[in-house]
C-alpha atoms as a PDB file:
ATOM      1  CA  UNK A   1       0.000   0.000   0.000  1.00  0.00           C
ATOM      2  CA  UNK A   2       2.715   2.317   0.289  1.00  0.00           C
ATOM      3  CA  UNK A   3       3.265   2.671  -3.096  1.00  0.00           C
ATOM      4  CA  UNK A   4      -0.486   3.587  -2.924  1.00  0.00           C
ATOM      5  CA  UNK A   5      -1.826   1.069  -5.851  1.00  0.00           C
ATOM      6  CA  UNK A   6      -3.171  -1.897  -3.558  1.00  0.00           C
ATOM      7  CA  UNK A   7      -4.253  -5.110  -5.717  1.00  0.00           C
ATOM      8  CA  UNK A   8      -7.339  -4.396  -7.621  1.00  0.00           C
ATOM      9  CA  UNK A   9      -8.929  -7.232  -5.606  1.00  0.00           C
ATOM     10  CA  UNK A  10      -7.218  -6.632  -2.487  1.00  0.00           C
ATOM     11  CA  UNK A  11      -9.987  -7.060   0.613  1.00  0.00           C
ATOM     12  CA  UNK A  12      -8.900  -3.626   2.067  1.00  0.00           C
ATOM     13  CA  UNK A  13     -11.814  -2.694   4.306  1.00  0.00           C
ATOM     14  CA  UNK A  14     -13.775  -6.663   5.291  1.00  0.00           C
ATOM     15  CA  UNK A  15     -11.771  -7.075   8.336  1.00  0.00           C
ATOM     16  CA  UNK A  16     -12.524  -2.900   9.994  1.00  0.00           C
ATOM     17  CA  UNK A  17     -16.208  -3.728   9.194  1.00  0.00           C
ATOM     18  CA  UNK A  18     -15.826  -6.896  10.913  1.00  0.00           C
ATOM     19  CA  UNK A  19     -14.353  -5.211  13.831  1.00  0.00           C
ATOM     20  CA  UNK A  20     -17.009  -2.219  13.373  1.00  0.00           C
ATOM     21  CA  UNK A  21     -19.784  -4.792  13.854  1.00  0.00           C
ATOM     22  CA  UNK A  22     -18.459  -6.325  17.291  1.00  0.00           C
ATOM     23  CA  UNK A  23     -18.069  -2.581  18.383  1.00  0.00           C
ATOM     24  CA  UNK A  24     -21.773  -1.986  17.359  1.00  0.00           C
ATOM     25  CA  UNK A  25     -23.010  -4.885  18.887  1.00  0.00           C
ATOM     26  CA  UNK A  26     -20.761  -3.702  22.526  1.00  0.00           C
ATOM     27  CA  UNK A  27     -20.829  -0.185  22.290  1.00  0.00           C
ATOM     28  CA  UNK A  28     -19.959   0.565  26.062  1.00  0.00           C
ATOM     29  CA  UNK A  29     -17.093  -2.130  26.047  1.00  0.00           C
ATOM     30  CA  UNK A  30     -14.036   0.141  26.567  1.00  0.00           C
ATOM     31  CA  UNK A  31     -11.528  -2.890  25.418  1.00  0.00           C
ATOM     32  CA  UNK A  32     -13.428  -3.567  22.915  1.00  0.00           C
ATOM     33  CA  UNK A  33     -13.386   0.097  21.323  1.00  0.00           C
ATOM     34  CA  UNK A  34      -9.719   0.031  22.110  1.00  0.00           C
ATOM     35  CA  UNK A  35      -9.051  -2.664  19.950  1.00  0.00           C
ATOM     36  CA  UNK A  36     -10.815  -1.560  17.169  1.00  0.00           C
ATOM     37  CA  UNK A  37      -9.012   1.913  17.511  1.00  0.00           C
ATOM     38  CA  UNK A  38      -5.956   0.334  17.463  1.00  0.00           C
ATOM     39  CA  UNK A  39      -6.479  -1.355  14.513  1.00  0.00           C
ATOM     40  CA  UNK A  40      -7.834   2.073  12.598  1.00  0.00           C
ATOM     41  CA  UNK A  41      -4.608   3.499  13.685  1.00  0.00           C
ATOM     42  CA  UNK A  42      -2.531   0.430  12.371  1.00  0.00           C
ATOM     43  CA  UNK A  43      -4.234   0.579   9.057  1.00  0.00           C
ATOM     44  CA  UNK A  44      -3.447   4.426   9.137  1.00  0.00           C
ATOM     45  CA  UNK A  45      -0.200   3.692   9.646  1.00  0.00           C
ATOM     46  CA  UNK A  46      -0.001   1.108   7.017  1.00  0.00           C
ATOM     47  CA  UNK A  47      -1.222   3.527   4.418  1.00  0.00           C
ATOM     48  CA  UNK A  48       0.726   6.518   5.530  1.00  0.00           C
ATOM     49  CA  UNK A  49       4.531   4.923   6.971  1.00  0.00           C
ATOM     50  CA  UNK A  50       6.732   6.650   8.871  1.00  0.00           C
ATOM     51  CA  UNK A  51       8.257   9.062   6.324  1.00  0.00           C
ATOM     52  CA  UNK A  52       8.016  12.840   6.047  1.00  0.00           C
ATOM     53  CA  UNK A  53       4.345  14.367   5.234  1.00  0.00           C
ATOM     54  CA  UNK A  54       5.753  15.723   1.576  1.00  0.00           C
ATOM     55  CA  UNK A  55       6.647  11.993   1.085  1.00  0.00           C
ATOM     56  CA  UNK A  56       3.784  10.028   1.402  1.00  0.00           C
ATOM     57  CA  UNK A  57       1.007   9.663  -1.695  1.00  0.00           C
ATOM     58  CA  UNK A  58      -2.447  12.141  -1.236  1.00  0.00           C
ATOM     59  CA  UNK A  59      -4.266   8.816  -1.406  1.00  0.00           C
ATOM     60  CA  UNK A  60      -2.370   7.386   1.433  1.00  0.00           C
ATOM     61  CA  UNK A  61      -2.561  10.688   3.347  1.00  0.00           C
ATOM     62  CA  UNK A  62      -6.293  10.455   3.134  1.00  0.00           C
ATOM     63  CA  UNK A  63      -6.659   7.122   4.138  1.00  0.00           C
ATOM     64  CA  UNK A  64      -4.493   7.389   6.778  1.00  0.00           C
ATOM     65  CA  UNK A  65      -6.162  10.144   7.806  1.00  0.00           C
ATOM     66  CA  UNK A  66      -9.990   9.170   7.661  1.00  0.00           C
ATOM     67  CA  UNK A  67      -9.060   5.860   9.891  1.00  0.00           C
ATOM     68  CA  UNK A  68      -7.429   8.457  12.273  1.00  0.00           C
ATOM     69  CA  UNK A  69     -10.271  10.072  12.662  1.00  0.00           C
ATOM     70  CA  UNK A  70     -12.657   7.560  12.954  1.00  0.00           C
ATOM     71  CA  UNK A  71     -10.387   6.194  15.877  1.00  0.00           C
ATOM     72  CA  UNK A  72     -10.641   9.093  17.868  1.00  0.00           C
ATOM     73  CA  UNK A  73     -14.302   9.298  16.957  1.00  0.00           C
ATOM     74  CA  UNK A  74     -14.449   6.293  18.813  1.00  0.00           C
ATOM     75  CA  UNK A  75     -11.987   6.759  21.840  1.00  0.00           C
ATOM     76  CA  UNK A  76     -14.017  10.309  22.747  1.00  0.00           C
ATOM     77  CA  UNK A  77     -16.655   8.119  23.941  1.00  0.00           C
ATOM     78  CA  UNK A  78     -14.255   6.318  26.898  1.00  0.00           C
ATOM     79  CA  UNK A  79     -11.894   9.247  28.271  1.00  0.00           C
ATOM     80  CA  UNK A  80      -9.151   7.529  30.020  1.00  0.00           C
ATOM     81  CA  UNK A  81      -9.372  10.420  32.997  1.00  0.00           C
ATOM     82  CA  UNK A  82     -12.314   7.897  34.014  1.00  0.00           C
ATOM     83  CA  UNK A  83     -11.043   4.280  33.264  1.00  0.00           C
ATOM     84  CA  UNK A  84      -7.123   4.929  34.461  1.00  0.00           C
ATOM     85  CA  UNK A  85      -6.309   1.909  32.018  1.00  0.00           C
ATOM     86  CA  UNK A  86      -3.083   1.526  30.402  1.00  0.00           C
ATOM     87  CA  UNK A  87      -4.608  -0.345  27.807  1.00  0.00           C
ATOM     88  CA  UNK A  88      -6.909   2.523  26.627  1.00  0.00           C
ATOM     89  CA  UNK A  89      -4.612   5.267  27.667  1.00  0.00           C
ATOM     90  CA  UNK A  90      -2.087   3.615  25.094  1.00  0.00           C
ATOM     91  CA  UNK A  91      -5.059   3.974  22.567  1.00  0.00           C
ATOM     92  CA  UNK A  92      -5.209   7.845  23.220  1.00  0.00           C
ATOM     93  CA  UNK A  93      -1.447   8.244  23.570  1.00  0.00           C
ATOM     94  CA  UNK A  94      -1.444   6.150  19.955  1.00  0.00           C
ATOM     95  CA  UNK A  95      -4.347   8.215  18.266  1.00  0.00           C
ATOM     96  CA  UNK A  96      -2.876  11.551  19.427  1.00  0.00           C
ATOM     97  CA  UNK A  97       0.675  10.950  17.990  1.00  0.00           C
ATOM     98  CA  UNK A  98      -1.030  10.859  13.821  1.00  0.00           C
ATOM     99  CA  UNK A  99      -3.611  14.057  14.596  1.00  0.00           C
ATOM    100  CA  UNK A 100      -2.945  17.478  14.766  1.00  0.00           C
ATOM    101  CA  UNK A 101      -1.727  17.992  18.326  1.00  0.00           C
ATOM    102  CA  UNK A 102      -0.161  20.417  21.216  1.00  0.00           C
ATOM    103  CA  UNK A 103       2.657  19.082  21.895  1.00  0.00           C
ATOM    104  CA  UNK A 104       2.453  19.738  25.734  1.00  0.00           C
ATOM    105  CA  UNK A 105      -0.869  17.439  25.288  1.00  0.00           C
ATOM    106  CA  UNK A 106       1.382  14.464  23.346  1.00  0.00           C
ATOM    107  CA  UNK A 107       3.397  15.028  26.075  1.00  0.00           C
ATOM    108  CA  UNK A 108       0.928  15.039  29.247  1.00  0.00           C
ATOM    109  CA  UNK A 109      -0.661  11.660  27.425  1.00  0.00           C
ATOM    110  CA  UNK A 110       2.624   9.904  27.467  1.00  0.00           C
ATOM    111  CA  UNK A 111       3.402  10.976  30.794  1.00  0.00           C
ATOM    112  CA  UNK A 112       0.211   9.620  32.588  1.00  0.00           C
ATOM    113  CA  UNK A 113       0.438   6.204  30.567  1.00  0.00           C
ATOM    114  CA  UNK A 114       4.017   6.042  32.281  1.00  0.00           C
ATOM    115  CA  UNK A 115       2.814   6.845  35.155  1.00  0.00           C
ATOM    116  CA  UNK A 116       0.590   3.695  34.584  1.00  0.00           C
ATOM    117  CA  UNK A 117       2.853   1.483  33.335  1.00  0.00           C
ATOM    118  CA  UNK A 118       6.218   2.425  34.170  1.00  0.00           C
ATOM    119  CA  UNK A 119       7.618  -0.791  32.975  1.00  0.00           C
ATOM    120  CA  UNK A 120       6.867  -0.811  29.597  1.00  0.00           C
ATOM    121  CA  UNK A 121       9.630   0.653  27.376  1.00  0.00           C
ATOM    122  CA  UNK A 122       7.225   1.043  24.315  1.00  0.00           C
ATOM    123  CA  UNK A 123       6.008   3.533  25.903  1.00  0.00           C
ATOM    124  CA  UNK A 124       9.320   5.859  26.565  1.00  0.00           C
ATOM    125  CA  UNK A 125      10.230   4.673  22.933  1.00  0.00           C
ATOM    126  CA  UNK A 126       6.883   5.913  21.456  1.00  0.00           C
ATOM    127  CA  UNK A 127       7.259   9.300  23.401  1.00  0.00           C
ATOM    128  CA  UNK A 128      10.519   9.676  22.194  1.00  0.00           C
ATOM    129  CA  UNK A 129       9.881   9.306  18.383  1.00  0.00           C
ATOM    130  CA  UNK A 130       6.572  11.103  18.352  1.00  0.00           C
ATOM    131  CA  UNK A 131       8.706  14.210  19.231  1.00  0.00           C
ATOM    132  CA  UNK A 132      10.997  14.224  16.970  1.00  0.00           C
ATOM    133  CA  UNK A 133      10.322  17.580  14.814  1.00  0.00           C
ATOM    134  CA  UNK A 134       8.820  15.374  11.514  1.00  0.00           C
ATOM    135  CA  UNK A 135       5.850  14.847  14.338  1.00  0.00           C
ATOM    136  CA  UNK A 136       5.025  17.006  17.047  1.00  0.00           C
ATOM    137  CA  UNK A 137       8.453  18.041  18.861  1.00  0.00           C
ATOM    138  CA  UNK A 138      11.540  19.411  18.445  1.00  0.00           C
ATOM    139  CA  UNK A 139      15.190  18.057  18.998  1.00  0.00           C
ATOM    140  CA  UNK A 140      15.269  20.725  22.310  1.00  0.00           C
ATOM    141  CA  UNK A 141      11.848  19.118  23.001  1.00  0.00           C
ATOM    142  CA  UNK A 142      12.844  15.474  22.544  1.00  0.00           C
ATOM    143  CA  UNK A 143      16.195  15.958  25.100  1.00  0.00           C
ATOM    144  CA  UNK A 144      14.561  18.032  28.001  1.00  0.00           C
ATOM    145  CA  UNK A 145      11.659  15.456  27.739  1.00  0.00           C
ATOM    146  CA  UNK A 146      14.045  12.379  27.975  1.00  0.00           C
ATOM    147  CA  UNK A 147      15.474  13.846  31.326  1.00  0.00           C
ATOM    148  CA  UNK A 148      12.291  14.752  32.666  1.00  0.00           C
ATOM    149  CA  UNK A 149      11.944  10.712  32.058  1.00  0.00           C
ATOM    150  CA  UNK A 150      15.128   9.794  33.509  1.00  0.00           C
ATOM    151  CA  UNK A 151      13.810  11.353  36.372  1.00  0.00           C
ATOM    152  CA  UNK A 152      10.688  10.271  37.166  1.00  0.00           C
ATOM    153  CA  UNK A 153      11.643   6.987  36.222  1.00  0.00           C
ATOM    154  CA  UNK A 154      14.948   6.289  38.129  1.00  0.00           C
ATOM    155  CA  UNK A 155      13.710   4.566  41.252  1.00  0.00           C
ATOM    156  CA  UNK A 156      12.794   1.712  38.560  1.00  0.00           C
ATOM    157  CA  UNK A 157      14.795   2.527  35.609  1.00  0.00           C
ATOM    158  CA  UNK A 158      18.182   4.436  36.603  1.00  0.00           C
ATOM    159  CA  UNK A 159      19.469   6.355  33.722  1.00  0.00           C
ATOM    160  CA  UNK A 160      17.435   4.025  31.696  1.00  0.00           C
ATOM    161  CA  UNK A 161      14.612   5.992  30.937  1.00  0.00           C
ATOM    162  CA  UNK A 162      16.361   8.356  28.929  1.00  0.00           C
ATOM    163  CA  UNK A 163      17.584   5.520  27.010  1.00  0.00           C
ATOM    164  CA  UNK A 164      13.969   4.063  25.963  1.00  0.00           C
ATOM    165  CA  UNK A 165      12.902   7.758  24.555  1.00  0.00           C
ATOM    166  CA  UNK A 166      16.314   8.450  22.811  1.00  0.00           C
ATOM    167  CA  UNK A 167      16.414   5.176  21.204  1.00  0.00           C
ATOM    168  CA  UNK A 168      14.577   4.956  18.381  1.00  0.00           C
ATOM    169  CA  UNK A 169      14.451   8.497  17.895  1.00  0.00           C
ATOM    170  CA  UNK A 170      18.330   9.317  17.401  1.00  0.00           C
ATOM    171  CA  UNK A 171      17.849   5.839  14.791  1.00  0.00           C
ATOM    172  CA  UNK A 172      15.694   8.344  12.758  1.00  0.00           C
ATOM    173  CA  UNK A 173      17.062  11.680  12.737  1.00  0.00           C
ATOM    174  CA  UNK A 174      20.747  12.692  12.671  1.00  0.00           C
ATOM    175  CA  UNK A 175      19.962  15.875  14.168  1.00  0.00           C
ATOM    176  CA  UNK A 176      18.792  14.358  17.565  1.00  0.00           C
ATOM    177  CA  UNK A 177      21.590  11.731  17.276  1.00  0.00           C
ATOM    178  CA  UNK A 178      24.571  14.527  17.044  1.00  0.00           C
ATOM    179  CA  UNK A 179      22.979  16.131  20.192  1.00  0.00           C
ATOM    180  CA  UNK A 180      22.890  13.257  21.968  1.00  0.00           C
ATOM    181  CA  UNK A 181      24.462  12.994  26.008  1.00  0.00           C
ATOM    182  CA  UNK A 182      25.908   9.771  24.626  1.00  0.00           C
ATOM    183  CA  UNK A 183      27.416   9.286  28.226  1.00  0.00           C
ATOM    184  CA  UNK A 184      24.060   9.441  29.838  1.00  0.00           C
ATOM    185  CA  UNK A 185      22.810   6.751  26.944  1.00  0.00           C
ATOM    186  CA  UNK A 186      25.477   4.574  27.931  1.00  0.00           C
ATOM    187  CA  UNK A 187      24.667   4.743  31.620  1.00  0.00           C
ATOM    188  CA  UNK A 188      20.987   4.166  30.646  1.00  0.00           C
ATOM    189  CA  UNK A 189      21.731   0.994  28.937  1.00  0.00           C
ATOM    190  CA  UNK A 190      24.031  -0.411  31.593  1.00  0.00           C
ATOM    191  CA  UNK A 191      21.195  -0.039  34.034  1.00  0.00           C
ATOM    192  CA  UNK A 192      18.335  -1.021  31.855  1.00  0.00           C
ATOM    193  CA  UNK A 193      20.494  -4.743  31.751  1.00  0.00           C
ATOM    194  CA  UNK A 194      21.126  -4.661  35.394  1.00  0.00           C
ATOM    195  CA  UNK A 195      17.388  -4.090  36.002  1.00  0.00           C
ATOM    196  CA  UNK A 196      16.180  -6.125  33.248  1.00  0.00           C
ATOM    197  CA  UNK A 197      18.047  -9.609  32.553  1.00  0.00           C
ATOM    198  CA  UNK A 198      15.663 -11.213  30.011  1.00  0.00           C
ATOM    199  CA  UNK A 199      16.916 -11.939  26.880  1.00  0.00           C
ATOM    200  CA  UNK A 200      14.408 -10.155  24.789  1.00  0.00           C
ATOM    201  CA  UNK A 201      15.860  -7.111  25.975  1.00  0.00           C
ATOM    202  CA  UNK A 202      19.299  -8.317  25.876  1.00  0.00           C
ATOM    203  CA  UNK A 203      18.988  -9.210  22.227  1.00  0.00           C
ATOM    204  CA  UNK A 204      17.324  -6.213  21.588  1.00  0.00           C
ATOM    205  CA  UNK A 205      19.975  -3.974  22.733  1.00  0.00           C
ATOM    206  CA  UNK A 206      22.577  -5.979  21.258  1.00  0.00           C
ATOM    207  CA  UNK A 207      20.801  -5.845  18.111  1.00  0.00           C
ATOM    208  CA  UNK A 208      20.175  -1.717  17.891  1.00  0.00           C
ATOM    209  CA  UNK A 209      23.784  -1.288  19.101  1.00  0.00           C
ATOM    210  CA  UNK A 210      25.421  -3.410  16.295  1.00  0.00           C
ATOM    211  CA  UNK A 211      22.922  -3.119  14.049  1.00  0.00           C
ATOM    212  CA  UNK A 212      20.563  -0.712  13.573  1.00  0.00           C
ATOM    213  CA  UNK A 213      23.198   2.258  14.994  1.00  0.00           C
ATOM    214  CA  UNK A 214      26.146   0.152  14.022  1.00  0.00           C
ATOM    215  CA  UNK A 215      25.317  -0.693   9.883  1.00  0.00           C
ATOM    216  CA  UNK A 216      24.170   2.591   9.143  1.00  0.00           C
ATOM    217  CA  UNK A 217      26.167   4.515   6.441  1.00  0.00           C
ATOM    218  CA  UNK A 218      26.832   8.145   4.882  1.00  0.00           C
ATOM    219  CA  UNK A 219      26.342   9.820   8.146  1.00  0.00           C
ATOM    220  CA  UNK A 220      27.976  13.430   9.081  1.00  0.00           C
ATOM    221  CA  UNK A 221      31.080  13.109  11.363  1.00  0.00           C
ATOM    222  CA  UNK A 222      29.647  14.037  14.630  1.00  0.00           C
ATOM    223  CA  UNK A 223      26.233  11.321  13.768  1.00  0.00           C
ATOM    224  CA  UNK A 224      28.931   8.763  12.971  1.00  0.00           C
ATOM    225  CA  UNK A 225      31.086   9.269  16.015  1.00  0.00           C
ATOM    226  CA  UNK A 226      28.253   8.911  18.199  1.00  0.00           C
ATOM    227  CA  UNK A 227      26.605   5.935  16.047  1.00  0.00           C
ATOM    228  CA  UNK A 228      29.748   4.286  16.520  1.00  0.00           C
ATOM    229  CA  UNK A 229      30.013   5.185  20.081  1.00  0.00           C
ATOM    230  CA  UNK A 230      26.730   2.994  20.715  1.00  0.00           C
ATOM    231  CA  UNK A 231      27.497   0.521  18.273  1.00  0.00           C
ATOM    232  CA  UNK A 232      30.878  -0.583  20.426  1.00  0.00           C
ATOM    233  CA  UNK A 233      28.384  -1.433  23.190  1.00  0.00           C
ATOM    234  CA  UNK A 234      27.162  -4.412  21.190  1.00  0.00           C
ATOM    235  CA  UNK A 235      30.404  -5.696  22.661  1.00  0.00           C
ATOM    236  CA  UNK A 236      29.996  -5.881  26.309  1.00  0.00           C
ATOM    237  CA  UNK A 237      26.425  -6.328  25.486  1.00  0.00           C
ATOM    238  CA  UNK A 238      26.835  -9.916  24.210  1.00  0.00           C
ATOM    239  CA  UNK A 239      30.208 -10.873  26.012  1.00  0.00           C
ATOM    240  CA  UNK A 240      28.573  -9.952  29.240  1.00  0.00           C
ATOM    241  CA  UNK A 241      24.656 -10.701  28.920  1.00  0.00           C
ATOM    242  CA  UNK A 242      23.797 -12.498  25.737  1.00  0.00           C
ATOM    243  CA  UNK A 243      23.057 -16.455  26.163  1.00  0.00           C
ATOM    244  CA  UNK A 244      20.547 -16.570  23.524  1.00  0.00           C
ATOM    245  CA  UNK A 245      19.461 -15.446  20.168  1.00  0.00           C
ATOM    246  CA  UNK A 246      16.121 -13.874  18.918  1.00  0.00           C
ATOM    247  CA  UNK A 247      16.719 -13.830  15.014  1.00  0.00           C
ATOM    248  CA  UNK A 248      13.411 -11.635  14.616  1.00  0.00           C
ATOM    249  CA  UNK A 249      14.706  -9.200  17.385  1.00  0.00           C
ATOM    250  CA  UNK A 250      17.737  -8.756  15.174  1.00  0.00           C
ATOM    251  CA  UNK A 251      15.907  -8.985  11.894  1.00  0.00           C
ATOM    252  CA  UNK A 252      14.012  -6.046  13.105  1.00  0.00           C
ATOM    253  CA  UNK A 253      16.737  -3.992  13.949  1.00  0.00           C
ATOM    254  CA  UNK A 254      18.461  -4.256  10.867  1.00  0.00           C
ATOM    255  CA  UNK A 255      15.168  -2.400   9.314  1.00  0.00           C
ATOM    256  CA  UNK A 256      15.215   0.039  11.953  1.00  0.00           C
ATOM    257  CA  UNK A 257      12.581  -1.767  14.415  1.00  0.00           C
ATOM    258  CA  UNK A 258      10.126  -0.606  11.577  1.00  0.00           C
ATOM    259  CA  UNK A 259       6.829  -1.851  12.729  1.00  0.00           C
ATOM    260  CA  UNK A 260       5.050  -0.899   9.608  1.00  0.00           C
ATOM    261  CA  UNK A 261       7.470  -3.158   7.637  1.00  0.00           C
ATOM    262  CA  UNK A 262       5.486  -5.846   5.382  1.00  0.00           C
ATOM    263  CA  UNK A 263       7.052  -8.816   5.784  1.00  0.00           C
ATOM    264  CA  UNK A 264       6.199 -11.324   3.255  1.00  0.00           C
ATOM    265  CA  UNK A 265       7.646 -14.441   4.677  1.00  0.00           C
ATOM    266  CA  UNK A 266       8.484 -14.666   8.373  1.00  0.00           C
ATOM    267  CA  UNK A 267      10.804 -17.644   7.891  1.00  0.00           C
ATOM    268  CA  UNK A 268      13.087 -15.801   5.525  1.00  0.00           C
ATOM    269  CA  UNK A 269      12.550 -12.689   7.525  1.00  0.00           C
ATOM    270  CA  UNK A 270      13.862 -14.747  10.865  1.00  0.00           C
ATOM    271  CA  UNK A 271      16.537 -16.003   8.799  1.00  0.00           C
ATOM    272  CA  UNK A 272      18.215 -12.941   7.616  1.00  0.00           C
ATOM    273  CA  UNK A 273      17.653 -11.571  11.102  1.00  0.00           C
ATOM    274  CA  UNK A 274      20.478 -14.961  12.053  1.00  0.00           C
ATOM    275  CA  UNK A 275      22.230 -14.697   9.549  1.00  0.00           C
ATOM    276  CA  UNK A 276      23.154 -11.173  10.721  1.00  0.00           C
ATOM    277  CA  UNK A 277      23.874 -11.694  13.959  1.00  0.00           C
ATOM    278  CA  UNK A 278      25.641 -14.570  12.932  1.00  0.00           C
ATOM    279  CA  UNK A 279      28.019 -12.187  10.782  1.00  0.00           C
ATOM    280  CA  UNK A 280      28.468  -9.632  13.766  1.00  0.00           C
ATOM    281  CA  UNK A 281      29.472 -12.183  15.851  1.00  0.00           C
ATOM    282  CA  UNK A 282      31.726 -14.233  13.957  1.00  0.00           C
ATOM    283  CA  UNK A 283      32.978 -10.644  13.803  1.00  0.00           C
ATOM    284  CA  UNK A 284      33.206  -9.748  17.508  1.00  0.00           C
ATOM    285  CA  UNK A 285      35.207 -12.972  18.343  1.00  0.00           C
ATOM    286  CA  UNK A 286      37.167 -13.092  15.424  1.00  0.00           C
ATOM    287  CA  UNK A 287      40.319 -13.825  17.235  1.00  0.00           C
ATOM    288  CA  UNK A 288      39.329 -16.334  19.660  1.00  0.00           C
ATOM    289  CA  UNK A 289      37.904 -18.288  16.360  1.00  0.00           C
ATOM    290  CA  UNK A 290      41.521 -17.588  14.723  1.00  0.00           C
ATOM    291  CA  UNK A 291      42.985 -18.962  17.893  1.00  0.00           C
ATOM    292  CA  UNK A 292      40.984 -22.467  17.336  1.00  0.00           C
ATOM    293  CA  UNK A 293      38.042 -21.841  19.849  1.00  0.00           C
ATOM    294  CA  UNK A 294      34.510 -21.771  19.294  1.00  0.00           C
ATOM    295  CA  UNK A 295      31.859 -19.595  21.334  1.00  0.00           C
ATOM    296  CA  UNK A 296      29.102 -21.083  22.487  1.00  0.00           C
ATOM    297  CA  UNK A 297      26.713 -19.331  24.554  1.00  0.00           C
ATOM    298  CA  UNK A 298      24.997 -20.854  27.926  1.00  0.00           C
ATOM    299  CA  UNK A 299      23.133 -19.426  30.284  1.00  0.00           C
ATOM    300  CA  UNK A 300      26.511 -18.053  32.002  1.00  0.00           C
ATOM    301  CA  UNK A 301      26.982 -16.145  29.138  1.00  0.00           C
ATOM    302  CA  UNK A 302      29.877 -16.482  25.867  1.00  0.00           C
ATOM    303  CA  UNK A 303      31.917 -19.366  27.367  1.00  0.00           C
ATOM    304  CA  UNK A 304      34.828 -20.348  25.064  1.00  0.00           C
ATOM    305  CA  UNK A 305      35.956 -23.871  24.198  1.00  0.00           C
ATOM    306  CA  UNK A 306      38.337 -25.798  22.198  1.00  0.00           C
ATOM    307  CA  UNK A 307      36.874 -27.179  18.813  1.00  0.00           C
END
């Protein structure tokens, strides 16, 4: 759809009718509205990506923007103020971020769904991108709002919440990346692993450090030195944390953690994603596979063995 010439045939609209029917059928069911929101604003998205407004097709603008508005249509009815549910605040935080908005009112959304859900680092990552200046913010807005995160979040995140807002959003734009406090990142992400062990999030990190901030090319000198900054923390990443791989995590990140990316076949998708991290790790221990070891990676971590 992004080309904005859809197959002739293509079924664009019987699953949202399907989804408007349930909603007609439960119109005071707050979940259920949420979930057909959600998927008027994935649909949006679908039609629209995440490019610049002078990029994307009229046709693809309008669609995007009539199931916009026919998601906040139907979130008016269940103001979160009354429900205090992360699930529905997520929905106005989500519908807010592809309307016309204030940005102090992107801003107070975000902040009360964290507030709600402090532990979910979609959140911070959502916050962060949606202010980028292509959206609602600025670059000034984006760091000052990334402390103010740090802040209230350090009793559960340390320095890691300005981490989760800066990290997809210095992916995107080179003028947030060269501004970054790339010391305060790297504090983030140590304490985002000490707090958070699970291997989603290890791979994850790994993955954006090496690849999605390490593989990226033609960038001005002060983007590249701190691109390759982060990228070098791929290496204590996975020597001191990694004992497993997710090859979609890294397949992801090698598109940018793109989440309106069409992926046609999630086997091959999965195996480029290993294949990858494969390469960046034959890479990383190079010369302990020169000496005549292999890696192999247990739950202690990289151990090292003879062949």
């Amino acid at each position: 759809m992004l080309s904005g010439r859809p197959a002739k045939d293509a079924p664009l609209l019987d699953g949202i009718i399907a989804l408007e029917e349930v909603l007609a059928e439960f119109p005071d069911d707050y979940v259920i509205a949420t979930v057909v929101a959600m998927a008027h604003i994935d649909i949006g998205w679908a039609w629209r990506g995440t490019g610049w407004a002078v990029e994307v097709p009229l046709r693809n603008r309008e669609a995007f923007d009539a199931h916009f508005d026919r998601a906040r249509d139907i979130l008016e009815s269940f103001p979160n103020k009354d429900m205090s549910s992360p699930l529905l605040a997520s929905a106005h935080c989500a519908v807010l971020s592809g309307l016309p908005t204030d940005t102090n009112r992107l801003i107070a959304a975000y902040e009360a769904l964290i507030d709600m859900d402090p532990l979910n680092a979609r959140t911070y990552r959502n916050m962060g991108t949606h202010l980028l200046p292509r959206w609602h913010g600025s670059v000034q807005d984006l760091e000052v709002q990334a402390r103010r995160m740090a802040s209230r979040s350090q009793a559960i995140w340390g320095a890691g919440g300005y981490t989760w807002v800066m990290l997809d959003a210095i992916a995107l734009d080179d003028a947030a990346c060269s501004q970054l406090d790339i010391a305060f990142f790297i504090e983030g992400l140590h304490d985002i692993l000490t707090r958070r062990t699970d291997q989603h999030t290890v791979n994850l990190l790994a993955a954006y450090c090496a690849n999605t901030m390490g593989m990226t090319l033609d960038a001005a000198d002060e983007v590249a030195f701190v691109r390759g900054q982060i990228a070098d923390c791929a290496k204590w990443i996975i020597r001191q944390h990694l004992t497993e791989l997710h090859p979609m995590i890294w397949a992801h990140a090698a598109r940018g953690f793109d989440n309106n990316l069409r992926v046609r076949c999630p086997d091959r998708f999965a195996a480029a994603g290993a294949a990858d991290a494969h390469r960046i790790l034959c890479d990383m221990f190079r010369r302990e596979l020169s000496q005549g070891k292999r890696v192999v990676f247990t739950d202690r971590g990289a151990q090292l063995e003879p062949v």
